[in-house]
Protein backbone atom coordinates (compact mmCIF):
# COMPACT_ATOMS: atom_id res chain seq x y z
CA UNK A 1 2.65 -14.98 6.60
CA UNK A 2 5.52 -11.97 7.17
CA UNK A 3 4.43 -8.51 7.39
CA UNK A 4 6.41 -7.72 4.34
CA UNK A 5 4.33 -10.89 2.06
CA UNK A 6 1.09 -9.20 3.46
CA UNK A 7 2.01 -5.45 2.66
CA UNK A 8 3.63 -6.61 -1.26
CA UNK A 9 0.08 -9.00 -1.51
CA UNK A 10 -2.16 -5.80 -0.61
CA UNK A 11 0.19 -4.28 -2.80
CA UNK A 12 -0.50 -5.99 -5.88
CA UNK A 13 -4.30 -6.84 -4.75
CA UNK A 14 -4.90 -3.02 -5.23
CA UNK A 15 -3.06 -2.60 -8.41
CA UNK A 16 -4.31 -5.79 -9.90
CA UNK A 17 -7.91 -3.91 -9.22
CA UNK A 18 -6.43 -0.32 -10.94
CA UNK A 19 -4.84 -2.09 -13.94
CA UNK A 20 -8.46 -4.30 -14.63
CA UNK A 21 -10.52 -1.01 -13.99
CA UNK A 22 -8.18 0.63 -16.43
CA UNK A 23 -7.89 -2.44 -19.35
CA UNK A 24 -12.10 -1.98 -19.20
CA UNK A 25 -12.01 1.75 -19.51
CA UNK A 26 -9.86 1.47 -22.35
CA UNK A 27 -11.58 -1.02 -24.24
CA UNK A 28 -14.75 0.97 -24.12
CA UNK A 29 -13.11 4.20 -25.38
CA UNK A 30 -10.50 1.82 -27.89
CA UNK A 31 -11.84 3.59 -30.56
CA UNK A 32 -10.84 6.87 -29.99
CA UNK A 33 -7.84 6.17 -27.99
CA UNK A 34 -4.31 7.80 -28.96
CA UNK A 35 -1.41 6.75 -29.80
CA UNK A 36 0.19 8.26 -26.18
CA UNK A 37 -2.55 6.53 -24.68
CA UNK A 38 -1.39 3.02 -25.69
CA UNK A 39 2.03 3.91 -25.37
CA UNK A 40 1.69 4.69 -21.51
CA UNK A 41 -0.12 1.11 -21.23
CA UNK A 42 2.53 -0.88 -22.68
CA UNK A 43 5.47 0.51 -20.66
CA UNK A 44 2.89 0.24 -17.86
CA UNK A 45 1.93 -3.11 -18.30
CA UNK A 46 6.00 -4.15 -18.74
CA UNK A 47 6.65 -2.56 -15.36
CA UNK A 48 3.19 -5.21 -14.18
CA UNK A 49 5.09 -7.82 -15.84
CA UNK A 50 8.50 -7.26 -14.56
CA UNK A 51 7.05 -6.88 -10.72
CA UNK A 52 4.85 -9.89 -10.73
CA UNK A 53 8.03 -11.86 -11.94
CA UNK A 54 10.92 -10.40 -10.04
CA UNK A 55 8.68 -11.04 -6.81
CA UNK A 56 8.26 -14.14 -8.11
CA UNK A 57 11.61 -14.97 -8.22
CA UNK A 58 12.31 -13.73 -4.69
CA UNK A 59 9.65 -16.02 -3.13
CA UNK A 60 11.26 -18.71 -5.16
CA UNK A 61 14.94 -17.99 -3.74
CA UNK A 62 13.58 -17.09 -0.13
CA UNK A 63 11.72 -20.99 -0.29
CA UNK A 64 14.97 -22.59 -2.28
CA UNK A 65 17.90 -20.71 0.40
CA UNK A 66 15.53 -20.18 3.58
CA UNK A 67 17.42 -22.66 5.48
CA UNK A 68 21.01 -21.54 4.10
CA UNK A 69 20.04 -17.85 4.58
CA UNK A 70 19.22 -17.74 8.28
CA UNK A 71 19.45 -14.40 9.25
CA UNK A 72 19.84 -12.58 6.26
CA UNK A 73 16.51 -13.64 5.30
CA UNK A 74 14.83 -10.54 7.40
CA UNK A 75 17.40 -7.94 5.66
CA UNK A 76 16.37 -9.47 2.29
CA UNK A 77 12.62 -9.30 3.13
CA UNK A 78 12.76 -5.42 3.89
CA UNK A 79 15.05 -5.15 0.68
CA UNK A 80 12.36 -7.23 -1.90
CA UNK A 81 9.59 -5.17 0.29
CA UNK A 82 11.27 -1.77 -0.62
CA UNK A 83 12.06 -2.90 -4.57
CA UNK A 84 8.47 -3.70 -4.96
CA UNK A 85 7.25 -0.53 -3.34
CA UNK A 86 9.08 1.31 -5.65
CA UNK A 87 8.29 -0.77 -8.79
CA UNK A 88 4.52 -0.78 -7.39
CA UNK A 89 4.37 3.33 -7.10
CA UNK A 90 6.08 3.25 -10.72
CA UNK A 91 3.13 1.34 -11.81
CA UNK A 92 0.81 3.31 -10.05
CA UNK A 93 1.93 6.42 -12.02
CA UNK A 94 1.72 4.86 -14.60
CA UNK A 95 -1.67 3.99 -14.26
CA UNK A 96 -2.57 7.84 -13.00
CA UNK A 97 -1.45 8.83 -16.42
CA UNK A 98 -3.36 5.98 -18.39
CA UNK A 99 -6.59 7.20 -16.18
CA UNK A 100 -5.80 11.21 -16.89
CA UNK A 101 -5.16 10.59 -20.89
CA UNK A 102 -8.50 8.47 -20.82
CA UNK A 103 -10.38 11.37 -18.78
CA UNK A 104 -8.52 13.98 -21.35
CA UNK A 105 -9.93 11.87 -24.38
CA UNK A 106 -13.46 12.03 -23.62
């Protein structure tokens, strides 16, 4: 397995663990969550969402073209491994916030 697979896997192992850490939290407090609360979470989880399936996709195209790409295929590794990074860290705010507003509403 590449490097870059390994590093976006650990990626998404770790906020995988956040975001189910986070969906029990809430749950427990659901009562006397607010509205900015459950806002956060949504745009949070539709920045999960959009990451799990745009790094979908690229495993998809890197299988389908690997052959055609050759070369390229190293350039577009560090590329999909910098795009999830950044999509990851997003998350990861996200899910800072989502943890603060919970802390705040207790």
């Amino acid at each position: 397995m590449s490097e870059t697979r390994t590093a976006l896997k650990e990626l998404l192992k770790a906020l995988k663990t956040d975001r189910d850490e986070l969906r029990v939290q809430m749950q427990l407090g659901a009562n006397e969550l607010k509205e900015e609360l459950k806002n956060e979470w949504e745009v949070t989880e539709r920045g999960w969402g959009t990451l799990r399936e745009k790094l979908r996709e690229a495993g998809a195209s890197i299988s389908e073209n690997a052959g055609d790409i050759g070369d390229e295929l190293g350039e577009f590794s560090e590329q999909a491994r910098e795009v999830g990074e950044k999509a990851a860290a997003e998350i990861r705010d996200g899910y800072q916030r989502v943890r603060s507003l919970l802390k705040r509403n207790k």
